[in-house]
PDB file of N, CA and C in Angstrom:
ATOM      1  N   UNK A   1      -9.157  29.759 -16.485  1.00  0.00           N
ATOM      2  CA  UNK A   1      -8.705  28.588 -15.762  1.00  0.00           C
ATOM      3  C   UNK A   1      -9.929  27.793 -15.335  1.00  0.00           C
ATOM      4  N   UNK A   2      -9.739  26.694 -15.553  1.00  0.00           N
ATOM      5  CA  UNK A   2     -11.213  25.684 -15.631  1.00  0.00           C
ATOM      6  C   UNK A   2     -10.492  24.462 -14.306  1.00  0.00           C
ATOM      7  N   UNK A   3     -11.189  24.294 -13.443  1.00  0.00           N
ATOM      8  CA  UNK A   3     -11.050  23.498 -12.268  1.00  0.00           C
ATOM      9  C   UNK A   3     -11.982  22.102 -12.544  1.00  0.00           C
ATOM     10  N   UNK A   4     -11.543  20.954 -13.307  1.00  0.00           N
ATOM     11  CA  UNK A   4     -11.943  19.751 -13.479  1.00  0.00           C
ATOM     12  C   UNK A   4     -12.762  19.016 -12.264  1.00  0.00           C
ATOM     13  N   UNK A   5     -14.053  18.993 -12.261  1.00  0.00           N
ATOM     14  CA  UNK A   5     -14.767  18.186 -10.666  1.00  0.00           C
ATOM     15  C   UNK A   5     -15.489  17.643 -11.864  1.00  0.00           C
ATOM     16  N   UNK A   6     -15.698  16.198 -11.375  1.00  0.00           N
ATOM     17  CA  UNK A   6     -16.190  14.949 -12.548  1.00  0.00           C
ATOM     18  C   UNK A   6     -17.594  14.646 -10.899  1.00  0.00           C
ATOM     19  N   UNK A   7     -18.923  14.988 -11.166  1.00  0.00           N
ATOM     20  CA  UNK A   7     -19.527  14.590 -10.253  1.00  0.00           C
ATOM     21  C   UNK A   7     -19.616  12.946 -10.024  1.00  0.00           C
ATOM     22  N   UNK A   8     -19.648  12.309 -11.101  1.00  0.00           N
ATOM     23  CA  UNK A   8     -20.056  11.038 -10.838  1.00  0.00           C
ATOM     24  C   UNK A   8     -18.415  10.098 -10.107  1.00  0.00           C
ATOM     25  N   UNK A   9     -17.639  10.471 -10.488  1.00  0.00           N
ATOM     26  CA  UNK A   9     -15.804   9.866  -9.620  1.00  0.00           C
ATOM     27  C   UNK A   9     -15.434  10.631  -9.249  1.00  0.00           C
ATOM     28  N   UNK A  10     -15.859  12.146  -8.936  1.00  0.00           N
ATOM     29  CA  UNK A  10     -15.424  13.763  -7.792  1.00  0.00           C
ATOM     30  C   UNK A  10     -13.945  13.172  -8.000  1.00  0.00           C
ATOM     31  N   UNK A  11     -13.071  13.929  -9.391  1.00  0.00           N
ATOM     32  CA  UNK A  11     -12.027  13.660  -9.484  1.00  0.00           C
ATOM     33  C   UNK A  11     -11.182  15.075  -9.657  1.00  0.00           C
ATOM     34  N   UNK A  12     -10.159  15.639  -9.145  1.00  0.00           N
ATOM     35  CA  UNK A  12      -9.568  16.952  -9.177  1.00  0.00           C
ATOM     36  C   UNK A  12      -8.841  17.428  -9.446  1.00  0.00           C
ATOM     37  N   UNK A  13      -8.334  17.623 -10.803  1.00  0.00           N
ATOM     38  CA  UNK A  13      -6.886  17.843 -11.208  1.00  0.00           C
ATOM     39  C   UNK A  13      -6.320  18.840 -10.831  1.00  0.00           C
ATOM     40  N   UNK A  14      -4.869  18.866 -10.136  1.00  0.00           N
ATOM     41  CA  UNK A  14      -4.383  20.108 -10.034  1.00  0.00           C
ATOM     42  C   UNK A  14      -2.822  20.267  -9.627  1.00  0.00           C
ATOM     43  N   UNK A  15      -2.197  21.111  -9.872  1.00  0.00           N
ATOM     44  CA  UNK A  15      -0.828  20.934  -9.759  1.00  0.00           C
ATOM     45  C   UNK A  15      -0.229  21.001  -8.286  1.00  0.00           C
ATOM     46  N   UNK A  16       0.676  20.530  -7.761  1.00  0.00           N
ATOM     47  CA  UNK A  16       1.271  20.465  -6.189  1.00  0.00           C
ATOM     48  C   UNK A  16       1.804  21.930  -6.252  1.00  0.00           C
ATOM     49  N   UNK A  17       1.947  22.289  -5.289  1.00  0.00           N
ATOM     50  CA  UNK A  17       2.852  23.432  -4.900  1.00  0.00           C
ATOM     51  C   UNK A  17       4.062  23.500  -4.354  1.00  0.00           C
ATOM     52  N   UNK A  18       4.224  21.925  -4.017  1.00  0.00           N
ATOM     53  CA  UNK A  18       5.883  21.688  -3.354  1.00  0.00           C
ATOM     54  C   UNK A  18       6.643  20.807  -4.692  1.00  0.00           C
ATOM     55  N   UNK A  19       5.585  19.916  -5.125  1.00  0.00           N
ATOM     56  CA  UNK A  19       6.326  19.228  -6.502  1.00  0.00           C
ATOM     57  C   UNK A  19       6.418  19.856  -7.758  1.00  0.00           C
ATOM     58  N   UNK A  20       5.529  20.226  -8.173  1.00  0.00           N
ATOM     59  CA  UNK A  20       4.992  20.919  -9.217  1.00  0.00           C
ATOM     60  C   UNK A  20       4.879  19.749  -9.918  1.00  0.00           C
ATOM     61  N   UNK A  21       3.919  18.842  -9.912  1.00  0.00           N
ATOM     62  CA  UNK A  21       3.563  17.887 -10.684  1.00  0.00           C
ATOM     63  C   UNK A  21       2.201  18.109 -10.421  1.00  0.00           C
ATOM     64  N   UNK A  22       1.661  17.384 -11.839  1.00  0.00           N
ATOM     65  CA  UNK A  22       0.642  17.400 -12.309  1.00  0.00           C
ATOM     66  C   UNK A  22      -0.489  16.210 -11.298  1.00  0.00           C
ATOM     67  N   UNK A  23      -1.333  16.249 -10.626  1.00  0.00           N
ATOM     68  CA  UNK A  23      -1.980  14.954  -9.377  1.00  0.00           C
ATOM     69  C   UNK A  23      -3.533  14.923  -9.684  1.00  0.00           C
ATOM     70  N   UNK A  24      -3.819  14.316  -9.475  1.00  0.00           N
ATOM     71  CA  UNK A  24      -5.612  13.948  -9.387  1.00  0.00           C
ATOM     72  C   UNK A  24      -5.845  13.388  -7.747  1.00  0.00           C
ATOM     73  N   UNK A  25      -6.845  14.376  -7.241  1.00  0.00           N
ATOM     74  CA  UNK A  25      -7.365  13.586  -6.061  1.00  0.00           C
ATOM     75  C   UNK A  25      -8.612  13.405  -6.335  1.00  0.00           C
ATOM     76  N   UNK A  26      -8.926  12.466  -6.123  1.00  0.00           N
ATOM     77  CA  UNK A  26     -10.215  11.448  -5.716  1.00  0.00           C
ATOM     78  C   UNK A  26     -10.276  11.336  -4.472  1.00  0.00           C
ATOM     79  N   UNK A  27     -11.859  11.488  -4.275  1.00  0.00           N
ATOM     80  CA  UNK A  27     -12.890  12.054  -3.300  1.00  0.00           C
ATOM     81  C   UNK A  27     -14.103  11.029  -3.709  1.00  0.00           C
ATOM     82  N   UNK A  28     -14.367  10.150  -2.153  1.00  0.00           N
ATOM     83  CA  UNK A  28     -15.630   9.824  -2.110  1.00  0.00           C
ATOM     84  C   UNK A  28     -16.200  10.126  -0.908  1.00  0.00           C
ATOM     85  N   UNK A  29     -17.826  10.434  -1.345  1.00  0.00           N
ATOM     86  CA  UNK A  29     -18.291  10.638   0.049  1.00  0.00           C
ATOM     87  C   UNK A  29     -17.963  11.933   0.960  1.00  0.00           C
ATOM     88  N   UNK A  30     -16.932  12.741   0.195  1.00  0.00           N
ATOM     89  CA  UNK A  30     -16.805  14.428   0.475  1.00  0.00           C
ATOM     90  C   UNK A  30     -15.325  13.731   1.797  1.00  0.00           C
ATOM     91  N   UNK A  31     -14.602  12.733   1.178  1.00  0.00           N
ATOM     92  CA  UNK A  31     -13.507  12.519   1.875  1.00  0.00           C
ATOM     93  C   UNK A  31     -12.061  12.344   0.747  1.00  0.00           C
ATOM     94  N   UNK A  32     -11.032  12.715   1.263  1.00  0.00           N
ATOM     95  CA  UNK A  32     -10.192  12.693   0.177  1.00  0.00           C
ATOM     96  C   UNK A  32      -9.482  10.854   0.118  1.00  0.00           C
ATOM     97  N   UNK A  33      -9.496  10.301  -0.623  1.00  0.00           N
ATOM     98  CA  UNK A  33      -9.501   9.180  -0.763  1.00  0.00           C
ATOM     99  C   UNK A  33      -7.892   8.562  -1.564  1.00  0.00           C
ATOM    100  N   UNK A  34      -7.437   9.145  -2.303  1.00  0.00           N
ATOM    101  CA  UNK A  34      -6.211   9.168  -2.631  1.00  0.00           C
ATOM    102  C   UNK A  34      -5.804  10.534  -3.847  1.00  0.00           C
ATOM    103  N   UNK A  35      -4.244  10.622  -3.540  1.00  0.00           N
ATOM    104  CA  UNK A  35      -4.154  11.136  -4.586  1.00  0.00           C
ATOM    105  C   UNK A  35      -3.098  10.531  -5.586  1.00  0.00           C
ATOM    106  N   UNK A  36      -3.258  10.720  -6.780  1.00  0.00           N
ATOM    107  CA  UNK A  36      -2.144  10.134  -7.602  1.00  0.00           C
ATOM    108  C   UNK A  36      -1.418  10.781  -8.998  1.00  0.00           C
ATOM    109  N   UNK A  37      -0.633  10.524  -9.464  1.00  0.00           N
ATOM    110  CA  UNK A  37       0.301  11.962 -10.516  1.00  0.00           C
ATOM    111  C   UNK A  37      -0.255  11.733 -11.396  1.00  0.00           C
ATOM    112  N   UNK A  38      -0.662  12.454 -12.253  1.00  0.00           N
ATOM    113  CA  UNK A  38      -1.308  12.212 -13.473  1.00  0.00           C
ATOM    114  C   UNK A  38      -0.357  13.176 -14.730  1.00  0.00           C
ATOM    115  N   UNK A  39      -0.395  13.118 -15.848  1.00  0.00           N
ATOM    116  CA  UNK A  39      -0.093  13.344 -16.966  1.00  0.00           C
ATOM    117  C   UNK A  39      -1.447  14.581 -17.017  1.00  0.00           C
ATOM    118  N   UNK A  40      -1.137  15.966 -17.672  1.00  0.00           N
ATOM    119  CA  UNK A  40      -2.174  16.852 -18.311  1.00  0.00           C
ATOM    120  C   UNK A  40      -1.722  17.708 -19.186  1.00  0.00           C
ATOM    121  N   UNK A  41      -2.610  17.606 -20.049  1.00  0.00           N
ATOM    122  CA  UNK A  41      -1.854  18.889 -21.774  1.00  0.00           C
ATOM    123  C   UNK A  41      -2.866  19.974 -21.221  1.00  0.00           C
ATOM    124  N   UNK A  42      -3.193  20.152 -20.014  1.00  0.00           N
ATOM    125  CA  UNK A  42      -4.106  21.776 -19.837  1.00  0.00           C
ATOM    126  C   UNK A  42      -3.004  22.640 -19.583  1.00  0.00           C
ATOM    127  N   UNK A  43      -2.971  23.996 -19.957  1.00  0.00           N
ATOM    128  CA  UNK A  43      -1.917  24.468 -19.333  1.00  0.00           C
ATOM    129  C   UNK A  43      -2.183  25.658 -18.079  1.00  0.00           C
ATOM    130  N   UNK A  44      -3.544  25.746 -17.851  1.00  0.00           N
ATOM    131  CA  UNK A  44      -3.609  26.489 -16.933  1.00  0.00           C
ATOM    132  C   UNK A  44      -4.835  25.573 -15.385  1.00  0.00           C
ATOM    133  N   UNK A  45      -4.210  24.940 -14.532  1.00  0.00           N
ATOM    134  CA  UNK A  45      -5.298  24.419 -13.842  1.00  0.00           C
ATOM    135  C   UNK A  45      -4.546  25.105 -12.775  1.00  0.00           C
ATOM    136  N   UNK A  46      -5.196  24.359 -11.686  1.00  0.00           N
ATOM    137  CA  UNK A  46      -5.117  25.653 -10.240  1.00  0.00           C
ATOM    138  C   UNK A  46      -4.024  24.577  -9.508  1.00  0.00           C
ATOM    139  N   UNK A  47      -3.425  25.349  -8.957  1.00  0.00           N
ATOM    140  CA  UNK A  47      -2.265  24.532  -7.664  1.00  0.00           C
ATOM    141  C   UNK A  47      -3.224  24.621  -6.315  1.00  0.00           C
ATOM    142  N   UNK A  48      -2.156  23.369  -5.804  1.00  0.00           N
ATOM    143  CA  UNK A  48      -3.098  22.754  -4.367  1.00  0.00           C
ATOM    144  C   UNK A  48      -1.953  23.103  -3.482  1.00  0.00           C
ATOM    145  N   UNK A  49      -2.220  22.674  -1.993  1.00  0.00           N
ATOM    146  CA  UNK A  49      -0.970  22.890  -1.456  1.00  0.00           C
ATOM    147  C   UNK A  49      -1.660  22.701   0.240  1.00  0.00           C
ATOM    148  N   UNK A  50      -0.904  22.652   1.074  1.00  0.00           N
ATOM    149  CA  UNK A  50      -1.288  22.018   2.717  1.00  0.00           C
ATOM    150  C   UNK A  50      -1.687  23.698   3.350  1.00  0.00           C
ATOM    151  N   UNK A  51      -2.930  23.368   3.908  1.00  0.00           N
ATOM    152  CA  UNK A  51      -3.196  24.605   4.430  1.00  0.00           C
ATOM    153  C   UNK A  51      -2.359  24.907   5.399  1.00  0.00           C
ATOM    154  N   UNK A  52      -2.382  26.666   5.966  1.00  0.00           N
ATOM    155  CA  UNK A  52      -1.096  26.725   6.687  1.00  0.00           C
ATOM    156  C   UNK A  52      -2.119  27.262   8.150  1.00  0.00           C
ATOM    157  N   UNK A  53      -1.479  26.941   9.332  1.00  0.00           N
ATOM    158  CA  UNK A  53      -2.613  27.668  10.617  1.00  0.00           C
ATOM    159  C   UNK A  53      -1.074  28.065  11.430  1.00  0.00           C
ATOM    160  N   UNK A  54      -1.448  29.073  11.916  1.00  0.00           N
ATOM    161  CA  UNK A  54      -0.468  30.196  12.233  1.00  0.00           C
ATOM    162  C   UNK A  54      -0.688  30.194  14.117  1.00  0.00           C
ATOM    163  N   UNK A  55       0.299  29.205  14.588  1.00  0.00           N
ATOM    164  CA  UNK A  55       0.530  28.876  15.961  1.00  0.00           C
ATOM    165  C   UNK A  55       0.732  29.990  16.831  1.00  0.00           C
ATOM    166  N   UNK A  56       1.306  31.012  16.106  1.00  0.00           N
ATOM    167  CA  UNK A  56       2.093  32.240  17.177  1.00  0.00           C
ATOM    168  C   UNK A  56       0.755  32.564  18.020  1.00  0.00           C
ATOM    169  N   UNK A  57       0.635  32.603  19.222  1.00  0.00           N
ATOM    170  CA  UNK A  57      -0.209  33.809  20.134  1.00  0.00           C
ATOM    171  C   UNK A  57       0.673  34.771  20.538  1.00  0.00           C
ATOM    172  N   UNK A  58       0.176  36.144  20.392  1.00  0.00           N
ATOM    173  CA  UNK A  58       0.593  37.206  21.229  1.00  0.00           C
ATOM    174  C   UNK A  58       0.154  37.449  22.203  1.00  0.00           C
ATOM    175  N   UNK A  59      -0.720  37.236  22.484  1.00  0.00           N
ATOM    176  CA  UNK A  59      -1.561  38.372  23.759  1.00  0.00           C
ATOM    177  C   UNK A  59      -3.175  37.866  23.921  1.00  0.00           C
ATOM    178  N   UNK A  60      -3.907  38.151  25.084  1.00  0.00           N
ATOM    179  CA  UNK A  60      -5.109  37.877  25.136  1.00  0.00           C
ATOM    180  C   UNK A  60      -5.688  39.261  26.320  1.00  0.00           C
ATOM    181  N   UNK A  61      -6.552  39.526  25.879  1.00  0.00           N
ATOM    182  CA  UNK A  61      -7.342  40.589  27.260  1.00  0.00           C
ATOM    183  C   UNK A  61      -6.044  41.561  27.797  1.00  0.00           C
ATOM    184  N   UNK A  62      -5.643  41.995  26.330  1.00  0.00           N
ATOM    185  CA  UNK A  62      -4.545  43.411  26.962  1.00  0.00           C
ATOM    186  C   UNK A  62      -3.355  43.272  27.275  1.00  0.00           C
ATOM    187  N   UNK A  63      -2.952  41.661  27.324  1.00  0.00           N
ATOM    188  CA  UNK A  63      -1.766  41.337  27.699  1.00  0.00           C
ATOM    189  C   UNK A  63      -0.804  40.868  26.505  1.00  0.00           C
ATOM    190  N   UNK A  64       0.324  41.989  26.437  1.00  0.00           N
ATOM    191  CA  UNK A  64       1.271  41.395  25.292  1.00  0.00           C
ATOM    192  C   UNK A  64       2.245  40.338  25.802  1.00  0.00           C
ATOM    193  N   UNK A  65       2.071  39.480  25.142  1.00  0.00           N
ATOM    194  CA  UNK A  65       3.127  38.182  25.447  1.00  0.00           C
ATOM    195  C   UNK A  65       5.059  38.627  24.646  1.00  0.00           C
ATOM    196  N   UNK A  66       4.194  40.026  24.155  1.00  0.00           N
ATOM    197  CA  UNK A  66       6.107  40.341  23.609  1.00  0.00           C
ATOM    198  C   UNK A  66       6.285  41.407  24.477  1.00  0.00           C
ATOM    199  N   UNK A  67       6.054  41.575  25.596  1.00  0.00           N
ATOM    200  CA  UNK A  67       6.314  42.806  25.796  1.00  0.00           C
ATOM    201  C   UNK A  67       7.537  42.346  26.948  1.00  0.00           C
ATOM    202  N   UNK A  68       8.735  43.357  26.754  1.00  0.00           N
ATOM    203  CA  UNK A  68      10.315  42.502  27.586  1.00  0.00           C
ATOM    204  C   UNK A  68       9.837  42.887  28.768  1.00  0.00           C
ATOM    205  N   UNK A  69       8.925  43.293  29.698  1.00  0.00           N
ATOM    206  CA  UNK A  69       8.817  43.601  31.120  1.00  0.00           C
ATOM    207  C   UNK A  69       7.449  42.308  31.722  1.00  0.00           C
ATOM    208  N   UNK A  70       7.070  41.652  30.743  1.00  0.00           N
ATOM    209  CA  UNK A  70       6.047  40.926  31.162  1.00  0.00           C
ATOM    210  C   UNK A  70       6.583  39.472  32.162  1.00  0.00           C
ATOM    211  N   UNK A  71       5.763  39.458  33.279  1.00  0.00           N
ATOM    212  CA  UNK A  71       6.231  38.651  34.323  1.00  0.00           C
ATOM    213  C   UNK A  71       5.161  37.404  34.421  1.00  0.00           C
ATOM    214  N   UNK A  72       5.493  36.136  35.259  1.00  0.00           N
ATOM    215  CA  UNK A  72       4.554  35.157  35.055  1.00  0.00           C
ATOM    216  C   UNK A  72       3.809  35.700  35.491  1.00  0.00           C
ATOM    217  N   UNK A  73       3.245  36.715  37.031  1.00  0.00           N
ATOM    218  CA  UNK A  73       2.376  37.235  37.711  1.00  0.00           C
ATOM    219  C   UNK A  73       1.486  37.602  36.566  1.00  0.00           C
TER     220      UNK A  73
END
């Protein structure tokens, strides 16, 4: 699997993970600048997709936030 980066137009082909279409993002300046669907006869390039950050807290300094006896005190 070969990951397309064009240094001189930093252009990135790669498939969506929610569409499954084929996209190019363009990048200037190490900023993402647009992306747009493109047409590709590769058949193996890499999928992209929205990073995920994981909100849940449990606990801090010993204290479980699941625990059924825990009080605001």
């Amino acid at each position: 699997m070969e990951t397309k980066i064009y240094k001189e137009d930093k252009v990135v082909t790669c498939i969506n993970c929610i569409t499954g279409k084929t996209e190019e993002l363009i990048f200037e300046s190490g900023k993402l600048m647009s992306i747009a669907e493109t047409e590709s006869i590769e058949k193996s390039i890499p999928f992209i997709g929205p990073g995920l950050i994981d909100l849940q807290i449990n606990g801090i300094n010993g204290i479980d936030f699941n625990n059924v006896n825990l009080t605001e005190q």
